[in-house]
Protein backbone atom coordinates (compact mmCIF):
# COMPACT_ATOMS: atom_id res chain seq x y z
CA UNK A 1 76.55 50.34 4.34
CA UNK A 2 74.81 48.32 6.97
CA UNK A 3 75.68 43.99 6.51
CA UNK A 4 72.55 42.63 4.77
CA UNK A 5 72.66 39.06 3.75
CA UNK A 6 71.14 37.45 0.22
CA UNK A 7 70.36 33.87 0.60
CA UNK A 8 67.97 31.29 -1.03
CA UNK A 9 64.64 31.52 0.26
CA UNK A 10 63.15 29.14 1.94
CA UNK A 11 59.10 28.13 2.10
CA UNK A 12 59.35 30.02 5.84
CA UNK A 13 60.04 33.11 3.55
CA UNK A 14 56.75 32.96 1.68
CA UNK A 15 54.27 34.71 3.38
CA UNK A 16 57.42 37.46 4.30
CA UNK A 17 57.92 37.80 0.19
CA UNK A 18 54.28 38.18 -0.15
CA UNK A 19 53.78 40.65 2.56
CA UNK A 20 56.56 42.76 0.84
CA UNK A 21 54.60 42.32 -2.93
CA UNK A 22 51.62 43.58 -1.59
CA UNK A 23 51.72 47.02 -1.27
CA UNK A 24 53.73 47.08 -5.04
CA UNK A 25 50.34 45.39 -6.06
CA UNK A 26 48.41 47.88 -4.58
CA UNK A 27 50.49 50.55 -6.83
CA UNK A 28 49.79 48.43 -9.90
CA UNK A 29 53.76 48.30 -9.76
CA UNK A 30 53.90 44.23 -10.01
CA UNK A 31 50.53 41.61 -10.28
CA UNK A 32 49.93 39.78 -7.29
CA UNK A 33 50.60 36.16 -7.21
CA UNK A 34 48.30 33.64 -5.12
CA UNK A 35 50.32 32.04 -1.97
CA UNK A 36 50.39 28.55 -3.85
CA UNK A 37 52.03 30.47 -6.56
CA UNK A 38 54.56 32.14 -4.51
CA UNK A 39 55.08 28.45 -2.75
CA UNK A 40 55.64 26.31 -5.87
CA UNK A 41 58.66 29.16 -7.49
CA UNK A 42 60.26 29.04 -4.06
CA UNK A 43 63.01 27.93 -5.13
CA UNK A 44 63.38 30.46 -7.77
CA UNK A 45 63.64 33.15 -5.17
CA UNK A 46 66.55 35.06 -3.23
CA UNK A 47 65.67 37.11 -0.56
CA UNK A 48 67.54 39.56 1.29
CA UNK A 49 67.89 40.11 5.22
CA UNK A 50 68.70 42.76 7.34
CA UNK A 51 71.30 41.83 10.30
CA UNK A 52 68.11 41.35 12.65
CA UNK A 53 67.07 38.26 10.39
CA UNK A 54 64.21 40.49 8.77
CA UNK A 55 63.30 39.88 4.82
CA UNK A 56 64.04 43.75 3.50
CA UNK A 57 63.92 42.65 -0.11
CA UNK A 58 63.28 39.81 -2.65
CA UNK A 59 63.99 38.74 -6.22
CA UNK A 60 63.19 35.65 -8.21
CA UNK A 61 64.77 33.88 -11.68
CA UNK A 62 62.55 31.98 -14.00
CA UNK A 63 64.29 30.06 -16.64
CA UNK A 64 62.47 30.76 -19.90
CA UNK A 65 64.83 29.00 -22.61
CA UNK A 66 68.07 27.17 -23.23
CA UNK A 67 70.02 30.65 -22.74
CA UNK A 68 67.26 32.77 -20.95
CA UNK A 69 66.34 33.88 -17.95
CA UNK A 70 64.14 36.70 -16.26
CA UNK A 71 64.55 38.55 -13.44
CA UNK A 72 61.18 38.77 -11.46
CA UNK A 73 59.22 39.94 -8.68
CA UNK A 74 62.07 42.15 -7.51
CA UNK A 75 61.68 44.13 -4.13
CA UNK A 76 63.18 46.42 -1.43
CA UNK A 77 61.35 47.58 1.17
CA UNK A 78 61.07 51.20 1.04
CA UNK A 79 62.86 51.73 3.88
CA UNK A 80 66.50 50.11 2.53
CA UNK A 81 65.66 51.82 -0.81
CA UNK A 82 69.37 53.26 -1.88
CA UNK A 83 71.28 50.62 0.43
CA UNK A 84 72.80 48.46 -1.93
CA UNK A 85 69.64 45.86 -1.42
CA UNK A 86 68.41 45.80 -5.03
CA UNK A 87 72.20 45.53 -6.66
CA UNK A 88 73.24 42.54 -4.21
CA UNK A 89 69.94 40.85 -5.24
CA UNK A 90 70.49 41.11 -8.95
CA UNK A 91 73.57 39.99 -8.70
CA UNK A 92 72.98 36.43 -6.67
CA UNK A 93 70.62 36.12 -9.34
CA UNK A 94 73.04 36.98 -12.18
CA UNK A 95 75.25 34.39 -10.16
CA UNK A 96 72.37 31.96 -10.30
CA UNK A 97 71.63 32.55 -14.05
CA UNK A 98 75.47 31.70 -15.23
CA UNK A 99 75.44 28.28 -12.67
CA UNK A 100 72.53 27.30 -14.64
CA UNK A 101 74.50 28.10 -17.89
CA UNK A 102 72.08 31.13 -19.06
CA UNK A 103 73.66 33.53 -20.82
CA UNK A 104 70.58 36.11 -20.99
CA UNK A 105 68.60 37.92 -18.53
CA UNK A 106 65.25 39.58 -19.25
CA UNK A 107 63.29 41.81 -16.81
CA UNK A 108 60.39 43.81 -17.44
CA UNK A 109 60.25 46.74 -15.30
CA UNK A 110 59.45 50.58 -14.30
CA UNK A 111 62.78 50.89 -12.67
CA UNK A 112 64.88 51.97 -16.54
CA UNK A 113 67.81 53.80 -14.37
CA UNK A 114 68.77 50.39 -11.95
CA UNK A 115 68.80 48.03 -14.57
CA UNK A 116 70.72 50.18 -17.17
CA UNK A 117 73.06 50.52 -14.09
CA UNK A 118 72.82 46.73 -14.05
CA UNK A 119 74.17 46.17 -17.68
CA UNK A 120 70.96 46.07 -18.90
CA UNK A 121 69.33 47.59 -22.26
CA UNK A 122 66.10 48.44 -23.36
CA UNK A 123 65.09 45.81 -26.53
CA UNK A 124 62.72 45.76 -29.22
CA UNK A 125 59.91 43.57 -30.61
CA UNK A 126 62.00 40.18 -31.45
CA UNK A 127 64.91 39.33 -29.84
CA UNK A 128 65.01 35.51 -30.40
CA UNK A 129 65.10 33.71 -33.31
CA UNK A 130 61.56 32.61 -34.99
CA UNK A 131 62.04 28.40 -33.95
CA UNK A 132 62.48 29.52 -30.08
CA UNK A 133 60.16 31.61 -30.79
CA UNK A 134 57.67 29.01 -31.85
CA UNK A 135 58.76 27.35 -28.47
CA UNK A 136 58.06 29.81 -26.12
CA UNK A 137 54.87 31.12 -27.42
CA UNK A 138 53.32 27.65 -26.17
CA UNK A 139 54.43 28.31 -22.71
CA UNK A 140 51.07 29.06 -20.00
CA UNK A 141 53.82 31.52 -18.43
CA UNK A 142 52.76 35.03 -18.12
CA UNK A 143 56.14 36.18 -18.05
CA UNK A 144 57.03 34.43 -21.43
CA UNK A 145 53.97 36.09 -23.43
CA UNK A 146 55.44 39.29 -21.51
CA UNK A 147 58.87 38.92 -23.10
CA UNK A 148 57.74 37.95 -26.57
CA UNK A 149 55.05 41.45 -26.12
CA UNK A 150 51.79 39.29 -26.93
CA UNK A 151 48.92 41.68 -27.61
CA UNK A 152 46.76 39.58 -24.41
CA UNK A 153 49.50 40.85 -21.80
CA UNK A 154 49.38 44.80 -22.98
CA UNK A 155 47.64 45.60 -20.54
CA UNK A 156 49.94 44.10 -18.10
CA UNK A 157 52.81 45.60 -19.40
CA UNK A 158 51.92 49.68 -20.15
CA UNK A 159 54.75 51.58 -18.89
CA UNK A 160 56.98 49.38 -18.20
CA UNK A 161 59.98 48.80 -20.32
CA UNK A 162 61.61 45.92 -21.32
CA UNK A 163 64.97 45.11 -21.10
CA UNK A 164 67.93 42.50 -21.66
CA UNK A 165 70.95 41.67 -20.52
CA UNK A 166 74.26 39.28 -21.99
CA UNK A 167 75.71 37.79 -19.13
């Protein structure tokens, strides 16, 4: 396997990560983000380089609770599909969850096969007890109404599956 590196990204990075999203947006694989969006969760974001110093893939961790995380906005270029990109992502960011003492990881996604892979399993309706539950359902996040399956995000969410991991 060629030497790719996975590092924090860095504002520089931003317009690179959204170049990548793009053409997943296109595919209604992942929503677009606006570039003040993608600026303010830099920090949230690894990205992944080839040895030429070129962003082949990107990945980002929200912190949703006391114990839970998601994965998000996870890419690889189509041309370093099957190289080990996607796996070395996940796991700085599986790294990152357990510094920040999460011991969950939530990811809503198309791609069933690399997650189970991962250590990851598809869930059901309620997988956190009904206070947090009262919590999160007051967060503005997206992602958060996408965890807990909110009717207003269906539409976001057809076909993809949703899936958890215990770090």
């Amino acid at each position: 396997m060629t030497e790719i590196t996975v590092r924090p990204a860095r504002t520089r990075d931003v317009r690179g990560i959204q170049d990548m999203l793009e053409p997943f947006v296109q595919r209604r694989i992942l929503l677009g983000k606006d570039l003040v969006v993608l600026y303010e969760a830099t920090q949230q974001f690894v990205v992944a380089e080839d040895p030429d110093g070129n962003l082949i893939g990107c990945g980002a961790l929200h912190v949703m609770w006391e114990d839970l995380g998601e994965i998000r906005t996870l890419i690889v270029v189509d041309e370093w599909l099957h190289h080990g990109v996607g796996r070395a992502i996940v796991e700085a960011l599986e790294t990152q969850a357990r510094t920040l003492g999460l011991s969950r990881l939530f990811c809503l996604t198309f791609e069933v096969d690399f997650f189970t892979r991962r250590g990851f399993t598809e869930i059901g309706e309620q997988v956190v007890d009904p206070d947090v539950y009262s919590q999160l359902i007051r967060s503005p996040d997206e992602g958060v109404a996408e965890f807990l399956d909110l009717a207003h995000v269906k539409p976001n969410t057809l076909g993809n599956t949703r899936m958890l991991k215990n770090l």
